[in-house]
C-alpha atoms as a PDB file:
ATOM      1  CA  UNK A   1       0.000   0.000   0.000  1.00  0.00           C
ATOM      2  CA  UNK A   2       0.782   3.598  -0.698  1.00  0.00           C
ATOM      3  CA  UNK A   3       0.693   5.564   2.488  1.00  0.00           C
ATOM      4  CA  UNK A   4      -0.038   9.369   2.466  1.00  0.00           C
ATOM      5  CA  UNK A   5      -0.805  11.314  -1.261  1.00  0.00           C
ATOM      6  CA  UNK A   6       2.167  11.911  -3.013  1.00  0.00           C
ATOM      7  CA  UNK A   7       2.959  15.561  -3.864  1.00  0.00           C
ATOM      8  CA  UNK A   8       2.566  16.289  -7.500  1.00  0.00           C
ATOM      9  CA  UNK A   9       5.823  18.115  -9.194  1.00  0.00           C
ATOM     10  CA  UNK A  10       6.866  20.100 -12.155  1.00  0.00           C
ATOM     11  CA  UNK A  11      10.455  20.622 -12.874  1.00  0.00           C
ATOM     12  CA  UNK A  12      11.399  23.355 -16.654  1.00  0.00           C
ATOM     13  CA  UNK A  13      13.775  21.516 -18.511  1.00  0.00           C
ATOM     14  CA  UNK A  14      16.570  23.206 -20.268  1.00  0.00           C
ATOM     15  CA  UNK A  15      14.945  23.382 -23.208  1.00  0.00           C
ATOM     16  CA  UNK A  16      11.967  25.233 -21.582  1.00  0.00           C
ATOM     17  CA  UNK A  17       9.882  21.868 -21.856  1.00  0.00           C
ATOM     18  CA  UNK A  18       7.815  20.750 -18.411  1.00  0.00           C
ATOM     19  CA  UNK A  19       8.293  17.566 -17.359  1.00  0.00           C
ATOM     20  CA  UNK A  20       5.517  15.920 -14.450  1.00  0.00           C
ATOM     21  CA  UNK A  21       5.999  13.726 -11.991  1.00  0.00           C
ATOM     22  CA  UNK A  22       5.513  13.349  -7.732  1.00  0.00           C
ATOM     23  CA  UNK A  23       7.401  13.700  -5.045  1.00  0.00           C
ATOM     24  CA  UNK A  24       7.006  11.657  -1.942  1.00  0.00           C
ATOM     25  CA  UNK A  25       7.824  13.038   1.292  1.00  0.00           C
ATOM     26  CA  UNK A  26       9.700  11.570   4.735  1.00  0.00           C
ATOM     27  CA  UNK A  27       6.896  11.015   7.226  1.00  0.00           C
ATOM     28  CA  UNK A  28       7.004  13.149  10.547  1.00  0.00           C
ATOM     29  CA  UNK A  29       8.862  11.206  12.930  1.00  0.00           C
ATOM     30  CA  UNK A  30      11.149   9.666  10.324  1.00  0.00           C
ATOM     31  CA  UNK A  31      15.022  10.928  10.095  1.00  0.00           C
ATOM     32  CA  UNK A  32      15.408  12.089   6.560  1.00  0.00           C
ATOM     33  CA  UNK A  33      18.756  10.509   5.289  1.00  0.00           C
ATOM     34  CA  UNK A  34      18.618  12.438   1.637  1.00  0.00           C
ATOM     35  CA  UNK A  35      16.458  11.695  -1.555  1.00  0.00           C
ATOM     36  CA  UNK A  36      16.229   9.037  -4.124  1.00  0.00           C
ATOM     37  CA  UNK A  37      15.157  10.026  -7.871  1.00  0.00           C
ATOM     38  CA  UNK A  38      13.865   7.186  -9.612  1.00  0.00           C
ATOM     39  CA  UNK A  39      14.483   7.176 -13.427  1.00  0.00           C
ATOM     40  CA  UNK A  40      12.006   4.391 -15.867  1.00  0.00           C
ATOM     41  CA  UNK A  41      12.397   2.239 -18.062  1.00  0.00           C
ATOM     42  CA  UNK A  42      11.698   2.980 -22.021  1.00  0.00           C
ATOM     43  CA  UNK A  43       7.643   2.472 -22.625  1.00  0.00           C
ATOM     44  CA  UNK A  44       7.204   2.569 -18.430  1.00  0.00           C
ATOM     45  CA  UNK A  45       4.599   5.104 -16.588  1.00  0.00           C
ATOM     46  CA  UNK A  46       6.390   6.157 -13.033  1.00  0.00           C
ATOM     47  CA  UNK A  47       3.712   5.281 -11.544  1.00  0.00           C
ATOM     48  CA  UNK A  48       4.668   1.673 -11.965  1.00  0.00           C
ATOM     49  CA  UNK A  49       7.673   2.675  -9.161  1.00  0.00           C
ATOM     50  CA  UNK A  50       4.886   4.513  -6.849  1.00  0.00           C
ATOM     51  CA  UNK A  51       5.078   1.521  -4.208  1.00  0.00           C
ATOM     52  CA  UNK A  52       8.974   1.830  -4.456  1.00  0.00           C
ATOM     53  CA  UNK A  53       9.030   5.260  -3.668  1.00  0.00           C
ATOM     54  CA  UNK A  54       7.009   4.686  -0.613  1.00  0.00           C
ATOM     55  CA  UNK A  55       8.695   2.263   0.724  1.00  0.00           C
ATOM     56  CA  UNK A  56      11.827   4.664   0.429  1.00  0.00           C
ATOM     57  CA  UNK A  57       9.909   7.869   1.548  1.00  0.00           C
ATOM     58  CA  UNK A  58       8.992   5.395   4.767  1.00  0.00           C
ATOM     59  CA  UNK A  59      12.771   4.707   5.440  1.00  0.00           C
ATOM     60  CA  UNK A  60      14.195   7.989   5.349  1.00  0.00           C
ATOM     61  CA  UNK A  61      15.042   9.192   1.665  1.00  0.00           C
ATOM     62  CA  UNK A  62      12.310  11.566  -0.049  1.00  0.00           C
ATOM     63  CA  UNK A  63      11.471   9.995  -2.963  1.00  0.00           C
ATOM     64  CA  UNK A  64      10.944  11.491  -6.679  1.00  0.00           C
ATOM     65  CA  UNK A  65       9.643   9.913  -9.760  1.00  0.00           C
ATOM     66  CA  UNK A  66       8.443  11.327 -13.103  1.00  0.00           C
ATOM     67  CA  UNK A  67       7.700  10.484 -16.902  1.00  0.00           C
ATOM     68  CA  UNK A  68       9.860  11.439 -19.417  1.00  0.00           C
ATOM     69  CA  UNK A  69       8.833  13.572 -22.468  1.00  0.00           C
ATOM     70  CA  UNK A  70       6.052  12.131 -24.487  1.00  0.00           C
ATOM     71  CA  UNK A  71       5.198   9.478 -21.592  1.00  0.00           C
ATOM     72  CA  UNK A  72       2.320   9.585 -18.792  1.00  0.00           C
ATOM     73  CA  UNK A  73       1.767  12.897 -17.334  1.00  0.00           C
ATOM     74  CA  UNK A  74       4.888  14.246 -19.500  1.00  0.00           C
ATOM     75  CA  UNK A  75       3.226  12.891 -23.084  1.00  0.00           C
ATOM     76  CA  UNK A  76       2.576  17.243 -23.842  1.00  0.00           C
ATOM     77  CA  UNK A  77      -1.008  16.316 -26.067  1.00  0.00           C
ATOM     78  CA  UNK A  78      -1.001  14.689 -29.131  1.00  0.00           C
ATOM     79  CA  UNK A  79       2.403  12.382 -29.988  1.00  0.00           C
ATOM     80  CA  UNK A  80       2.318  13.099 -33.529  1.00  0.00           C
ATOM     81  CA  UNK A  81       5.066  15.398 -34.810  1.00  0.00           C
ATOM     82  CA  UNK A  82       7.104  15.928 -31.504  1.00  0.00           C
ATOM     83  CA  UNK A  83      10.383  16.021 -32.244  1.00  0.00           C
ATOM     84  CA  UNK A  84      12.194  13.734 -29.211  1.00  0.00           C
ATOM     85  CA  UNK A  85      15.106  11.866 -29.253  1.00  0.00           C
ATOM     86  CA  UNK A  86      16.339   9.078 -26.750  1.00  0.00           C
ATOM     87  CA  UNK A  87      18.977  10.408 -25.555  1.00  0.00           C
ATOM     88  CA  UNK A  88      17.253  13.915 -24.365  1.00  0.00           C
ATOM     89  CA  UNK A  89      14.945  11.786 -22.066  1.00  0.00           C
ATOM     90  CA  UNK A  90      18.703  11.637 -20.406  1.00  0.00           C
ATOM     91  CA  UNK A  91      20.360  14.655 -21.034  1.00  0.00           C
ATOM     92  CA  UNK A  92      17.398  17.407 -20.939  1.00  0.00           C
ATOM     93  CA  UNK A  93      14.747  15.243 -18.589  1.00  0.00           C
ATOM     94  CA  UNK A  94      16.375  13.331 -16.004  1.00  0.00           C
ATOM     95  CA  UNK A  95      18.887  16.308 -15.967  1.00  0.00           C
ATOM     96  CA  UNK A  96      16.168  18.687 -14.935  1.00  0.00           C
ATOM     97  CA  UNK A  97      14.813  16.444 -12.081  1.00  0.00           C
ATOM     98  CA  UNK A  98      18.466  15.666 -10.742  1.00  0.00           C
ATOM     99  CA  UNK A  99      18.541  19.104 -10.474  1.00  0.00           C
ATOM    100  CA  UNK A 100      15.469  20.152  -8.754  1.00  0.00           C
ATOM    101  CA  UNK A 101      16.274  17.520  -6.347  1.00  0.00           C
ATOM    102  CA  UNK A 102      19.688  19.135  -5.794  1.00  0.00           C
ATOM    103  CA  UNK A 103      18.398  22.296  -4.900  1.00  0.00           C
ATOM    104  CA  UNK A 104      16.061  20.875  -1.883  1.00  0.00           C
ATOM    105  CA  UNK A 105      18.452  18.307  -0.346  1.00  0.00           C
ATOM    106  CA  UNK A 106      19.751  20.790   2.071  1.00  0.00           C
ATOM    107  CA  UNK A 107      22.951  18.749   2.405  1.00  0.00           C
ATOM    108  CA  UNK A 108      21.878  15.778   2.306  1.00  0.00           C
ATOM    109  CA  UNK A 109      23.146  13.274  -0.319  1.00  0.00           C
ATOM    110  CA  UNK A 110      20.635  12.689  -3.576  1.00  0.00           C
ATOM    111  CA  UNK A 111      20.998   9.342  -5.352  1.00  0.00           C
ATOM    112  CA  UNK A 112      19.684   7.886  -8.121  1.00  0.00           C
ATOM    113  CA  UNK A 113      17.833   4.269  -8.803  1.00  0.00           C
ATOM    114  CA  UNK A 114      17.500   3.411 -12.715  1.00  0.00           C
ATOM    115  CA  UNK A 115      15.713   0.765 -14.261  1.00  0.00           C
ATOM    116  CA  UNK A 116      16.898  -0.530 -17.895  1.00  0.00           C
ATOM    117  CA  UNK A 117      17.344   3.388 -19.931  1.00  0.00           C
ATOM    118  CA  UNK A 118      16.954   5.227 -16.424  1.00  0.00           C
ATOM    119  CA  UNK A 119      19.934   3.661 -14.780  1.00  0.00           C
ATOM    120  CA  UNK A 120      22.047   4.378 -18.862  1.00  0.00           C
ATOM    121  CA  UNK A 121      20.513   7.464 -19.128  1.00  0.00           C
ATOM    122  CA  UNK A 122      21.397   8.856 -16.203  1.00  0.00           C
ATOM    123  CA  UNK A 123      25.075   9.483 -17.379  1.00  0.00           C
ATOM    124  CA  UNK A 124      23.911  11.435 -20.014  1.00  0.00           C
ATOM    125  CA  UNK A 125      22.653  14.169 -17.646  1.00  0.00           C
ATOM    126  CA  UNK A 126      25.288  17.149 -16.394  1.00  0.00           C
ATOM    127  CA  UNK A 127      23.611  16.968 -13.101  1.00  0.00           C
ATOM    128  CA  UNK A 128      24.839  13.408 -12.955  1.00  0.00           C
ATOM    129  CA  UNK A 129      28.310  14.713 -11.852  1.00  0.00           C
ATOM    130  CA  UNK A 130      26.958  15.838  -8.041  1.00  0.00           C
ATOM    131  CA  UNK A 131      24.938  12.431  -7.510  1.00  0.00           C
ATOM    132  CA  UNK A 132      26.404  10.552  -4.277  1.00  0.00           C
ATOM    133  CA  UNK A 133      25.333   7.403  -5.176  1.00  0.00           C
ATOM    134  CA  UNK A 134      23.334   5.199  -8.196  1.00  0.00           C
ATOM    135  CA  UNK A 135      22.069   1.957  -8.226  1.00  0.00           C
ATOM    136  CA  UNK A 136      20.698   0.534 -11.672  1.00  0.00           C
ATOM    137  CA  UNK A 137      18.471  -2.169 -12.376  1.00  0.00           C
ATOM    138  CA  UNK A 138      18.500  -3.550 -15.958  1.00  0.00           C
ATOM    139  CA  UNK A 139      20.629  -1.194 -17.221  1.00  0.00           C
ATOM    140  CA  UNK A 140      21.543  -0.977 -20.529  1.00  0.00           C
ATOM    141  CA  UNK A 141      20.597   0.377 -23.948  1.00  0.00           C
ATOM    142  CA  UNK A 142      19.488  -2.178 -26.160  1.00  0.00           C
ATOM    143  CA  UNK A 143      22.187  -2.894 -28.096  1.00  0.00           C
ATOM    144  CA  UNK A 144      20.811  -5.734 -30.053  1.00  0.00           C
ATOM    145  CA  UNK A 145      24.782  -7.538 -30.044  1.00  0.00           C
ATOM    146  CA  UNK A 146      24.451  -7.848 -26.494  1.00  0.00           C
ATOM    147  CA  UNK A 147      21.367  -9.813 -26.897  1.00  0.00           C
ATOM    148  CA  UNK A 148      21.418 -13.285 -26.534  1.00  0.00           C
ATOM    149  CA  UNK A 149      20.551 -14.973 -30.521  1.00  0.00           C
ATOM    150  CA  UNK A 150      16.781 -15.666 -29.732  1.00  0.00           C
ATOM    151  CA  UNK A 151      16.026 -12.270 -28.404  1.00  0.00           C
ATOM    152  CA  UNK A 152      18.348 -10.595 -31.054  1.00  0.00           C
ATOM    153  CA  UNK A 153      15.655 -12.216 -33.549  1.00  0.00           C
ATOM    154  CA  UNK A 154      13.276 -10.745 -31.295  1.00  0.00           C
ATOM    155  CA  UNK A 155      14.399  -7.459 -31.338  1.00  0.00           C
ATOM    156  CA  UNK A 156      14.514  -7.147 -35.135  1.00  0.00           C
ATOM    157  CA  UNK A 157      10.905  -8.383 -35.305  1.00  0.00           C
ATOM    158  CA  UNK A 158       9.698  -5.508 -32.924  1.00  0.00           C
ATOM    159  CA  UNK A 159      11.812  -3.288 -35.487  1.00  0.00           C
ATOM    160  CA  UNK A 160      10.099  -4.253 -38.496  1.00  0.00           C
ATOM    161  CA  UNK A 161       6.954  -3.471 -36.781  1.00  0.00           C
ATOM    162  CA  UNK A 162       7.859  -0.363 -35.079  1.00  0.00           C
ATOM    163  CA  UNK A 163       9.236   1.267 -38.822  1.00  0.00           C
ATOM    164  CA  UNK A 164       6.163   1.164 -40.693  1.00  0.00           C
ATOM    165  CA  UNK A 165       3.992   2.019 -37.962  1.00  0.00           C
ATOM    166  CA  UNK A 166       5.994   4.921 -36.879  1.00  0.00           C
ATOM    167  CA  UNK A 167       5.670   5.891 -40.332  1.00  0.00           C
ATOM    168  CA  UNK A 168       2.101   5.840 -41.270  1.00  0.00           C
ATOM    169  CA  UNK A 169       0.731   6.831 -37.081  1.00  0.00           C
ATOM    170  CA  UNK A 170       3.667   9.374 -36.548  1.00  0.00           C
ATOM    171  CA  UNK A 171       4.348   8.010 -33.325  1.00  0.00           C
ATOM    172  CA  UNK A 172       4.682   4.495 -32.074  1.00  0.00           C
ATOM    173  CA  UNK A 173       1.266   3.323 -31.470  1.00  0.00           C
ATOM    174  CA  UNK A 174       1.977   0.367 -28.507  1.00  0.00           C
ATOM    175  CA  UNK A 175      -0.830   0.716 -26.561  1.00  0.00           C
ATOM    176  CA  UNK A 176      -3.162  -0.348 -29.332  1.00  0.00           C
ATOM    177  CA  UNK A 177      -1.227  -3.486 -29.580  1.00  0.00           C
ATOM    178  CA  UNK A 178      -1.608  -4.338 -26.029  1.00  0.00           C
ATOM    179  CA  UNK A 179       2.287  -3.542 -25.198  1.00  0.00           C
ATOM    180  CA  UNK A 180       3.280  -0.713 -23.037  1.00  0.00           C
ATOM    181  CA  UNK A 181       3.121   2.971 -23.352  1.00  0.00           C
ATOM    182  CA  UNK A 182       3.005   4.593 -27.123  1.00  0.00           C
ATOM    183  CA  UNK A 183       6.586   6.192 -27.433  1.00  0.00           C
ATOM    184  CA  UNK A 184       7.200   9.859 -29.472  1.00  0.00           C
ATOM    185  CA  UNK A 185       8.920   8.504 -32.885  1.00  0.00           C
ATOM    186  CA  UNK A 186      12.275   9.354 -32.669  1.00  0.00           C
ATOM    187  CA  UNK A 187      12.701   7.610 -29.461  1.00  0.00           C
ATOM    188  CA  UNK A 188      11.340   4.627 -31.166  1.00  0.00           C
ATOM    189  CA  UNK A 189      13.065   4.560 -33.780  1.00  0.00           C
ATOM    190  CA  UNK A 190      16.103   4.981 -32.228  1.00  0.00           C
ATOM    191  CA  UNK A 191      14.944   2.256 -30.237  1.00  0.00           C
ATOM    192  CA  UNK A 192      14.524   0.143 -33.115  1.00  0.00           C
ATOM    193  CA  UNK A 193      17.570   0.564 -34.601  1.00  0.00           C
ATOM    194  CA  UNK A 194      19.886  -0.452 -31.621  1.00  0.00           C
ATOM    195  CA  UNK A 195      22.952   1.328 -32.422  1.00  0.00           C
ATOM    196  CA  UNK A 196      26.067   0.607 -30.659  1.00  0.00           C
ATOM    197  CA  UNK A 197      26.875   4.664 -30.440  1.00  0.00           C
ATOM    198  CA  UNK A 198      23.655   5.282 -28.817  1.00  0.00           C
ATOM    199  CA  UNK A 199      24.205   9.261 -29.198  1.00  0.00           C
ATOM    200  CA  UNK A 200      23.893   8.756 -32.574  1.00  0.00           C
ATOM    201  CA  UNK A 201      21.079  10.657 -33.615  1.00  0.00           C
ATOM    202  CA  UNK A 202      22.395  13.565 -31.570  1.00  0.00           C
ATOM    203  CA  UNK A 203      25.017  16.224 -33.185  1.00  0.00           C
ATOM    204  CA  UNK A 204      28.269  16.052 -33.536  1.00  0.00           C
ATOM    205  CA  UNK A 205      28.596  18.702 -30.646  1.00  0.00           C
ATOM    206  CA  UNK A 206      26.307  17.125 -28.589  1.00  0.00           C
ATOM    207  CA  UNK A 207      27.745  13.980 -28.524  1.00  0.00           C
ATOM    208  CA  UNK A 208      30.733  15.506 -26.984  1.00  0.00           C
ATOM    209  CA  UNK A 209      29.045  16.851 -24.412  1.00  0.00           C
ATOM    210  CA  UNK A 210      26.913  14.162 -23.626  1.00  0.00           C
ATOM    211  CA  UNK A 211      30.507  12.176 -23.628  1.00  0.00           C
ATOM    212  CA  UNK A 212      31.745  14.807 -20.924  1.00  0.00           C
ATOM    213  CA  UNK A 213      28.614  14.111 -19.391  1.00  0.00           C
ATOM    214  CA  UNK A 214      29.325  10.645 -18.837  1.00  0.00           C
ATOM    215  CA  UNK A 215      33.155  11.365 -17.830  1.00  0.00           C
ATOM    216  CA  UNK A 216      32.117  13.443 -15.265  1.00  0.00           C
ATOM    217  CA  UNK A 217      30.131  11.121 -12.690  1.00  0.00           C
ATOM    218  CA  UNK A 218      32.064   9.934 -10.319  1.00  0.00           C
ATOM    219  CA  UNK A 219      29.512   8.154  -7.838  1.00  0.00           C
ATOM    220  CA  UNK A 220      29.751   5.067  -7.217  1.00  0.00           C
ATOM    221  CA  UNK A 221      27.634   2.046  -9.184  1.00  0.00           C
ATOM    222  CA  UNK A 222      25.402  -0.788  -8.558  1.00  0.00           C
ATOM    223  CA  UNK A 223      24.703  -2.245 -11.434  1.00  0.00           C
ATOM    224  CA  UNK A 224      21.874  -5.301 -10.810  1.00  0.00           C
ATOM    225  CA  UNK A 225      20.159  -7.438 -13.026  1.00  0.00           C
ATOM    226  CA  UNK A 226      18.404 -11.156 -12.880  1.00  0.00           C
ATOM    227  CA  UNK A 227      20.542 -13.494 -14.540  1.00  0.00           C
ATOM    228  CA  UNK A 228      16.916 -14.553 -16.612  1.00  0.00           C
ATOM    229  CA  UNK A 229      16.718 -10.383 -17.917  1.00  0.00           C
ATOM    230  CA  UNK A 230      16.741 -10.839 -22.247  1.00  0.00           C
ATOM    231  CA  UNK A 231      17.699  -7.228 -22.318  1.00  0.00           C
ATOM    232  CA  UNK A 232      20.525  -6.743 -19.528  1.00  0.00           C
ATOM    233  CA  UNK A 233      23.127  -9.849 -20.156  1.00  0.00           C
ATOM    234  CA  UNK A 234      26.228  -9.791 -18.802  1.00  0.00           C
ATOM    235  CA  UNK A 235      27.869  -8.194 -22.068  1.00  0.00           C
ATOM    236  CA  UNK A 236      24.752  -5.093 -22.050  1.00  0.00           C
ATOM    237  CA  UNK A 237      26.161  -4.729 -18.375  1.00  0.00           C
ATOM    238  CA  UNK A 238      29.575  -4.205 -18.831  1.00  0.00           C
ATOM    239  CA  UNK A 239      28.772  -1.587 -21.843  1.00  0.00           C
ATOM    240  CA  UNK A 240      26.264   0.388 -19.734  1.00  0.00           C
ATOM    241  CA  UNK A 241      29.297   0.663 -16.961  1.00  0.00           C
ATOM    242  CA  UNK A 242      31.742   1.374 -19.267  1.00  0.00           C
ATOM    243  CA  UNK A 243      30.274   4.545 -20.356  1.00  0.00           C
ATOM    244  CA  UNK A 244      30.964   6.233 -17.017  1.00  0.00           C
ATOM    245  CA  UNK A 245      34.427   5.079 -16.487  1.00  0.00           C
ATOM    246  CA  UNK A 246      35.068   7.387 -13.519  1.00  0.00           C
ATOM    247  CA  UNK A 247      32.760   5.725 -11.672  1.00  0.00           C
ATOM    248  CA  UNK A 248      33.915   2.696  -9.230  1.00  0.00           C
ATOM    249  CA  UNK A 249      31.191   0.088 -10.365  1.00  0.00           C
ATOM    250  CA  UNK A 250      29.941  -3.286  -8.946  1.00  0.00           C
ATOM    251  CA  UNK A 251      28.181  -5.631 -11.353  1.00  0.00           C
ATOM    252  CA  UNK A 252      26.081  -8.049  -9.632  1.00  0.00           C
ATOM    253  CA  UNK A 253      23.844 -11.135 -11.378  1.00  0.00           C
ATOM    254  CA  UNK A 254      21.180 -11.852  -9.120  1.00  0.00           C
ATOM    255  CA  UNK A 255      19.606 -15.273  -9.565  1.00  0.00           C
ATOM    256  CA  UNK A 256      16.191 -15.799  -9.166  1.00  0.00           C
ATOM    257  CA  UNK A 257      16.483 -18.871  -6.833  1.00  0.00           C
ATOM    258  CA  UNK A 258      17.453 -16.129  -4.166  1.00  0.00           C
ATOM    259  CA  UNK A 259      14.026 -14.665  -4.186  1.00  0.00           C
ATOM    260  CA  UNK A 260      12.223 -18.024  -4.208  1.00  0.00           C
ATOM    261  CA  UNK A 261      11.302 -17.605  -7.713  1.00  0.00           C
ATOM    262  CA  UNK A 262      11.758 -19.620 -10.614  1.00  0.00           C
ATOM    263  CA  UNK A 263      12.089 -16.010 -13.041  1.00  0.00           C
ATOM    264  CA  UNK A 264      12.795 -12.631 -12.622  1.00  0.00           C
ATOM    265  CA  UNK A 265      12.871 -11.037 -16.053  1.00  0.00           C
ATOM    266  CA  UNK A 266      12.963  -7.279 -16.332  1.00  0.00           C
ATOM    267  CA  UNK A 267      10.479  -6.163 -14.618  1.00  0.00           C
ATOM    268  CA  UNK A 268       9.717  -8.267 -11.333  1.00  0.00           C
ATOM    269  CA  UNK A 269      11.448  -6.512  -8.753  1.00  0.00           C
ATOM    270  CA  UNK A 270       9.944  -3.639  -8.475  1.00  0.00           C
ATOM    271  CA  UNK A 271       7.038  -5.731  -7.738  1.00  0.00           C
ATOM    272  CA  UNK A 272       5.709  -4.909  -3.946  1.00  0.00           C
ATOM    273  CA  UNK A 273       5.765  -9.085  -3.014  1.00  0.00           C
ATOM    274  CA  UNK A 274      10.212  -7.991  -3.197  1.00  0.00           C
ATOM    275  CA  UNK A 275       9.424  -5.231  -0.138  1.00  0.00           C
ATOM    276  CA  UNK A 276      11.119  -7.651   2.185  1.00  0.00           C
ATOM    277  CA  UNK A 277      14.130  -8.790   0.358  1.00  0.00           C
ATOM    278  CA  UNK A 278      15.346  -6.893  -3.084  1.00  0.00           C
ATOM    279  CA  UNK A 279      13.828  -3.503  -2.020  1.00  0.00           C
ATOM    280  CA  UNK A 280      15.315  -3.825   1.861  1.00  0.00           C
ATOM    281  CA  UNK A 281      18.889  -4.727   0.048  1.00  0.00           C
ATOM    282  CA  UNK A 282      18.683  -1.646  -2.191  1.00  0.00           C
ATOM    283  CA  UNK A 283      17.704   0.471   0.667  1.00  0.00           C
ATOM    284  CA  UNK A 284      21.055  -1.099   2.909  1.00  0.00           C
ATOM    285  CA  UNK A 285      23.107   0.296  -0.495  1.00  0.00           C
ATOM    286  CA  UNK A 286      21.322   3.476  -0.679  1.00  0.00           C
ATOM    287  CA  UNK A 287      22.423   4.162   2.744  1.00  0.00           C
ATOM    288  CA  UNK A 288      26.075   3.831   2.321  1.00  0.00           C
ATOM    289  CA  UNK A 289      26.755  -0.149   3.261  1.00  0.00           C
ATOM    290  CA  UNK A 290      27.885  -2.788   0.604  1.00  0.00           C
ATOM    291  CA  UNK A 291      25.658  -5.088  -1.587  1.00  0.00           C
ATOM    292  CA  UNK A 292      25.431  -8.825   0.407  1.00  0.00           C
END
C-alpha cells in the first residue's frame, strides 16, 4: 500500500519543456537521510515505481519519480510530430529532475535508482556529476549484439513493426497493440535501430558533451540485473558501466532462486511481493553499506 498522497511536481527543462511527476515526502517522525530520484524504463509510466518510492519515503530518503517527455503525465497532447530523441529523455529530462532535487536536499546526499534506460541514461545528464550514489536495475541500452541470438531475432521483429507504424501513425502506437506505453517517434526509432553509439542521432557537438557528461560522474555504481533479464546480459552490463568510467562500479547477477522464484525477467522486482528482500537490500546500499 501507498501511504499518504504523493505531492505532484513540475520541474522546466533546459529546453523550456515541463516535465511531471511526484514527489514523496519523509513522514514526521522519520530521520530524513537524503532523496532518491527514480528514473524508468523505455515504454514505463512512473507510476509503476509509486510503491517503491514509498517504501523509500517510509525509510528515510524523499522519494521522486516522473515520466519522461512524451510518456504519462509528461506525453505534452497529441504524440504526432514531436520532435524527441532518446537520448534527451537523459540529457534534458532526467537532468532537470536531478537538479530540482539538488536544490532541496539541504545537504543531504541525492541518489539515483535506474531501471533498464533510467539507470544508462542517467550518465547522459550534467547533473549526474553531483549524484552521491546510483544503483541501476536492468541497465543498458538495447544494443541488439548484447542480446542473446533468440532475443536478437526478437528485437529485429519488434523493429520491423515499429518502422512502418511509426511511419504511417507518426508516433509508435503500442498501446493499441496491447504492449506498453506509445513512445514519441524518434525515441522509437532509435529504439529500433539499436545502435552501438547510442548518441547517434544527436550532433556532432552534442555527442561531446553528452561524452563529458558521462566522464564526469564519479559516484559510485550498482549495477543489478536477474541473470533470466533478455535485455541486460552480462555483455549489455559491462557496456552500460563502461560509459561512465570514472565511476567505481559493482556488477552483480542476481539469480532468481534467491528470491524463491523460478524467473525474474525485467520487470519483477519492483514488484511490492520484493518489499522484504530486493527492495530492503537496495535500501542497505542506498544508505552507504555494501551489496550482500
Amino acid at each position: 500500500m501507498i501511504s499518504g498522497a504523493p505531492a505532484a511536481l513540475s520541474v522546466r527543462c533546459a529546453d523550456g519543456r515541463e516535465v511531471h511527476g511526484h514527489v514523496f515526502a519523509v513522514p514526521d517522525g522519520v530521520a530524513r537521510l537524503g532523496t532518491v530520484v527514480v528514473a524508468c524504463a523505455t515504454a514505463v509510466k512512473a507510476n509503476y515505481y509509486h510503491r517503491y518510492a514509498a517504501f523509500l519515503a517510509e525509510h528515510g530518503f524523499t522519494a521522486v519519480t516522473f515520466d519522461y517527455r512524451g510518456i504519462g503525465e509528461s506525453r505534452g497532447g497529441p504524440l504526432r510530430g514531436q520532435q524527441v530523441r532518446w537520448h534527451e529523455w537523459g540529457s534534458l529530462d532526467i537532468d532537470a529532475v536531478v537538479g530540482w532535487a539538488m536544490a532541496q536536499a539541504e545537504g543531504l546526499p541525492v541518489n539515483l535508482v535506474g531501471h533498464s534506460y533510467g539507470g544508462y541514461g542517467v550518465g547522459l545528464a550534467a547533473n549526474a556529476a553531483a549524484l552521491s550514489r546510483i544503483l541501476t536495475v536492468g541497465a543498458q541500452h538495447a544494443y541488439w549484439r548484447d542480446l542473446r541470438f533468440r532475443h536478437q531475432l526478437g528485437h529485429w521483429a519488434r523493429a520491423a513493426l515499429m518502422l512502418p507504424l511509426v511511419a504511417a501513425c507518426g508516433y509508435f502506437p503500442a498501446k493499441r497493440l496491447g504492449l506498453m506505453e506509445d513512445l514519441p517517434a524518434g525515441v522509437a526509432l532509435d529504439w529500433a535501430r539499436s545502435r552501438k553509439d547510442f548518441t547517434a542521432s544527436a550532433a556532432a557537438s552534442q555527442r561531446a558533451a553528452l561524452r563529458g557528461h558521462q566522464f564526469a560522474v564519479t559516484a559510485p555504481i550498482l549495477a543489478l540485473a536477474p541473470t533470466d533479464d533478455s535485455y541486460a546480459t552480462l555483455p549489455a552490463m559491462r557496456r552500460a558501466v563502461a560509459y561512465t568510467p570514472n565511476s567505481p562500479s559493482r556488477i552483480v547477477r542476481l539469480h532468481p532462486s534467491q528470491y524463491g522464484e523460478a524467473s525474474l525477467g525485467h520487470f519483477a522486482l519492483f514488484h511490492s511481493r520484493y518489499r522484504d528482500t530486493f527492495w530492503e537490500q537496495t535500501l542497505a546500499w542506498l544508505r552507504g553499506g555494501d551489496w550482500a
